[in-house]
C-alpha atoms as a PDB file:
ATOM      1  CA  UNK A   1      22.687 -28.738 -11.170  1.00  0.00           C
ATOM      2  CA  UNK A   2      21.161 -29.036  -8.015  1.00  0.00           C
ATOM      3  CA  UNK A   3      18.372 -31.836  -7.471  1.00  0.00           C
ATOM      4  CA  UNK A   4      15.037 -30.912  -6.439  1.00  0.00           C
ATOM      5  CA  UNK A   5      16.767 -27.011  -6.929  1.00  0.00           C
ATOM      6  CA  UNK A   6      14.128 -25.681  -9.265  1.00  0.00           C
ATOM      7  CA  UNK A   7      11.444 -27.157  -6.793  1.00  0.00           C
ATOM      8  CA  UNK A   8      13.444 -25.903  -3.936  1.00  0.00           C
ATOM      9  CA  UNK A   9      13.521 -22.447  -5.513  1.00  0.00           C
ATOM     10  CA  UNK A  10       9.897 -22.248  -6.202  1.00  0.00           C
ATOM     11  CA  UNK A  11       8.857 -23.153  -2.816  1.00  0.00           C
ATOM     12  CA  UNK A  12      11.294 -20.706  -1.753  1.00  0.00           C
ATOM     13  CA  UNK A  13       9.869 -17.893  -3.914  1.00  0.00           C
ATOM     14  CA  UNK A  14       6.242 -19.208  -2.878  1.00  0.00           C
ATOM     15  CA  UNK A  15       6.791 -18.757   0.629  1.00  0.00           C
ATOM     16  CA  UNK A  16       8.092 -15.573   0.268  1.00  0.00           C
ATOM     17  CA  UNK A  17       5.155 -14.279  -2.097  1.00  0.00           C
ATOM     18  CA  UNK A  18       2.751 -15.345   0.877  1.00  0.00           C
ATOM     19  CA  UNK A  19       4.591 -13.288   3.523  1.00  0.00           C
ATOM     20  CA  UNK A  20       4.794 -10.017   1.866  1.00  0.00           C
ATOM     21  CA  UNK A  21       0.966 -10.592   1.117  1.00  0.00           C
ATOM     22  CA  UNK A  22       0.358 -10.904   4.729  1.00  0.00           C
ATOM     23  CA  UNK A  23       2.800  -7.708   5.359  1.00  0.00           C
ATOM     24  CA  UNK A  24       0.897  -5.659   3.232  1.00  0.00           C
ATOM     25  CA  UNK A  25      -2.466  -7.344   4.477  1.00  0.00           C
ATOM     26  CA  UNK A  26      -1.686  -5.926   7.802  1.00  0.00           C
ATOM     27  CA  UNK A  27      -0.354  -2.669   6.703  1.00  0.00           C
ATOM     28  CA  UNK A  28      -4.086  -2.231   4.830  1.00  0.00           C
ATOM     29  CA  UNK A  29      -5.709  -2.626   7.542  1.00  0.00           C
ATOM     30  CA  UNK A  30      -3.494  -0.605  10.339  1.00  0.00           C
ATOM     31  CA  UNK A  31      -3.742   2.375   7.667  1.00  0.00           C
ATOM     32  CA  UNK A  32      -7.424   1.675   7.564  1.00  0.00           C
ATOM     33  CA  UNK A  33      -8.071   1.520  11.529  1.00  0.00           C
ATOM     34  CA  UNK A  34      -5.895   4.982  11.711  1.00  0.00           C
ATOM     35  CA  UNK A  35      -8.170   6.693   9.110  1.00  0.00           C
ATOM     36  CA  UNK A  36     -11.485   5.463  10.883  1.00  0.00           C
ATOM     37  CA  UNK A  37     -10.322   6.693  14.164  1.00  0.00           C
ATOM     38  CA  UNK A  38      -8.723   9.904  12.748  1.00  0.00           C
ATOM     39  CA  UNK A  39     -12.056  10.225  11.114  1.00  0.00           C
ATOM     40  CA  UNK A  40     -13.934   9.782  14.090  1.00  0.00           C
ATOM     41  CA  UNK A  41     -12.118  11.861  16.182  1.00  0.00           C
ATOM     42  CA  UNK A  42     -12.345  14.855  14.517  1.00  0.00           C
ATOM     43  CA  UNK A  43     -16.474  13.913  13.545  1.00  0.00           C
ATOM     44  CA  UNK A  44     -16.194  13.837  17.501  1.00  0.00           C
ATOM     45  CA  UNK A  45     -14.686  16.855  17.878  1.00  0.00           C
ATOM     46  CA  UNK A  46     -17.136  18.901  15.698  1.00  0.00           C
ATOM     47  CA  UNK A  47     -19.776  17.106  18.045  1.00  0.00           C
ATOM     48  CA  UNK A  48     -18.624  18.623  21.411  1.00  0.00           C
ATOM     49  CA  UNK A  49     -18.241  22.258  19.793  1.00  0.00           C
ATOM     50  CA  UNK A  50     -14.769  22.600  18.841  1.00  0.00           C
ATOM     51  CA  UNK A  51     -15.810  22.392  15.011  1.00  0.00           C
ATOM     52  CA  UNK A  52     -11.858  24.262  13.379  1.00  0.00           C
ATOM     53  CA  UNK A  53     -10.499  21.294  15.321  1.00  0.00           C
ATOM     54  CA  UNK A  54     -12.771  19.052  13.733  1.00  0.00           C
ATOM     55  CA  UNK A  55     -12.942  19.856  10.200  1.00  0.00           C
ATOM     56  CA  UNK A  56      -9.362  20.378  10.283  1.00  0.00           C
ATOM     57  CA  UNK A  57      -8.707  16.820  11.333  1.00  0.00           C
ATOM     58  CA  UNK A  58     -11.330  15.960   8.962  1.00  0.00           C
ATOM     59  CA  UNK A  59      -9.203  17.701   6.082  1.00  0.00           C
ATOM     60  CA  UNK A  60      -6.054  16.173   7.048  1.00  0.00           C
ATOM     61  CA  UNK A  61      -7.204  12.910   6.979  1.00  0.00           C
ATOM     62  CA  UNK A  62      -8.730  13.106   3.551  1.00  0.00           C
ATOM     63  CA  UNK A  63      -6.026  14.342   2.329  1.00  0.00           C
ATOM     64  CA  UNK A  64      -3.541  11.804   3.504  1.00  0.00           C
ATOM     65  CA  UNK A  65      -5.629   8.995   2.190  1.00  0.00           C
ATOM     66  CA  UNK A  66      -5.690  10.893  -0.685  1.00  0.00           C
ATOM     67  CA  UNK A  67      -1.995  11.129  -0.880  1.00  0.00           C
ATOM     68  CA  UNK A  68      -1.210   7.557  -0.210  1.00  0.00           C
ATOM     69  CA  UNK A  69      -3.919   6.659  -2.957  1.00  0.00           C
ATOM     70  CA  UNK A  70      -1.822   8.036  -5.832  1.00  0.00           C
ATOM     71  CA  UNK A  71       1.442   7.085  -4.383  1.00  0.00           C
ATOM     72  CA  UNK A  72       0.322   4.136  -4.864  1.00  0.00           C
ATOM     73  CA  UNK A  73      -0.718   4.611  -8.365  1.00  0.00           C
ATOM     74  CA  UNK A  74       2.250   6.444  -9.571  1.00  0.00           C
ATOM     75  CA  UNK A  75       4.329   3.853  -7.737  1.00  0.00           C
ATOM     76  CA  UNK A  76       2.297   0.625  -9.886  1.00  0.00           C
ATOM     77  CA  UNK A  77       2.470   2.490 -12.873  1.00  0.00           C
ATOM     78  CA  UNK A  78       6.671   2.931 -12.592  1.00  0.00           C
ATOM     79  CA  UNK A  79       6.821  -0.540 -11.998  1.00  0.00           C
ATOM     80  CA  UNK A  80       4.573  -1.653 -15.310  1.00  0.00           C
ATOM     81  CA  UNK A  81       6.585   0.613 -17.496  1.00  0.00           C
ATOM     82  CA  UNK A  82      10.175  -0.786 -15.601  1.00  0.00           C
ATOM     83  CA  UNK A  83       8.516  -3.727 -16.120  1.00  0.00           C
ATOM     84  CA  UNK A  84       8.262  -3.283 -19.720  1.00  0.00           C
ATOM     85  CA  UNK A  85      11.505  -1.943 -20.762  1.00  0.00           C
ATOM     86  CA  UNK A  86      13.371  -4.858 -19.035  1.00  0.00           C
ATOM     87  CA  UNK A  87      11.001  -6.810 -21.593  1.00  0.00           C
ATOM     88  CA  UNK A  88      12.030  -4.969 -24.450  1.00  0.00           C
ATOM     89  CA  UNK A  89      15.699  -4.784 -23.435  1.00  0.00           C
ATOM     90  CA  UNK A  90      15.755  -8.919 -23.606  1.00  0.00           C
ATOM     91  CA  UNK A  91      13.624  -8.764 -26.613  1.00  0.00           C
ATOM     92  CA  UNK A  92      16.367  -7.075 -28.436  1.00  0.00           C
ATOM     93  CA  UNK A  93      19.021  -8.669 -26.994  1.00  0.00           C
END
């Protein structure tokens, strides 16, 4: 036994918890900015009279978000049921 090691290890896991927070905080937000201006651009596009250009970016950007949305989904709902087999597993044990 270590002294202060549990309290050592908490603040460890703490400080870790906080910066993949911030990671993904930021990664929210680029992902959001590149949308918006993906959006915009092709919104822009349709404005100036080059409208397949437009709606095409327009599509693609949709769909991407779309994508990423139930990636994301899929990817939290593999880790609740991983989640809950590990549980089981010790359960049994």
């Amino acid at each position: 036994m270590v002294p202060g090691g549990a309290e050592r290890l908490f603040a460890m896991v703490e400080r870790q918890a906080a910066h993949r927070q911030g990671i993904e905080s930021r990664g929210q937000l680029f992902g959001f900015s590149l949308a918006a201006s993906s959006i915009v651009g092709a919104l822009l596009a349709v404005a100036t009279g080059v409208p397949l250009v437009g709606v095409s970016g327009i599509v693609v950007a949709v769909l991407t978000l779309s994508a990423f949305f139930i990636w994301g989904q899929a990817g939290g709902r593999q880790l609740r049921v991983s989640v809950a087999r590990r549980r089981r597993r010790i359960r049994g044990a």
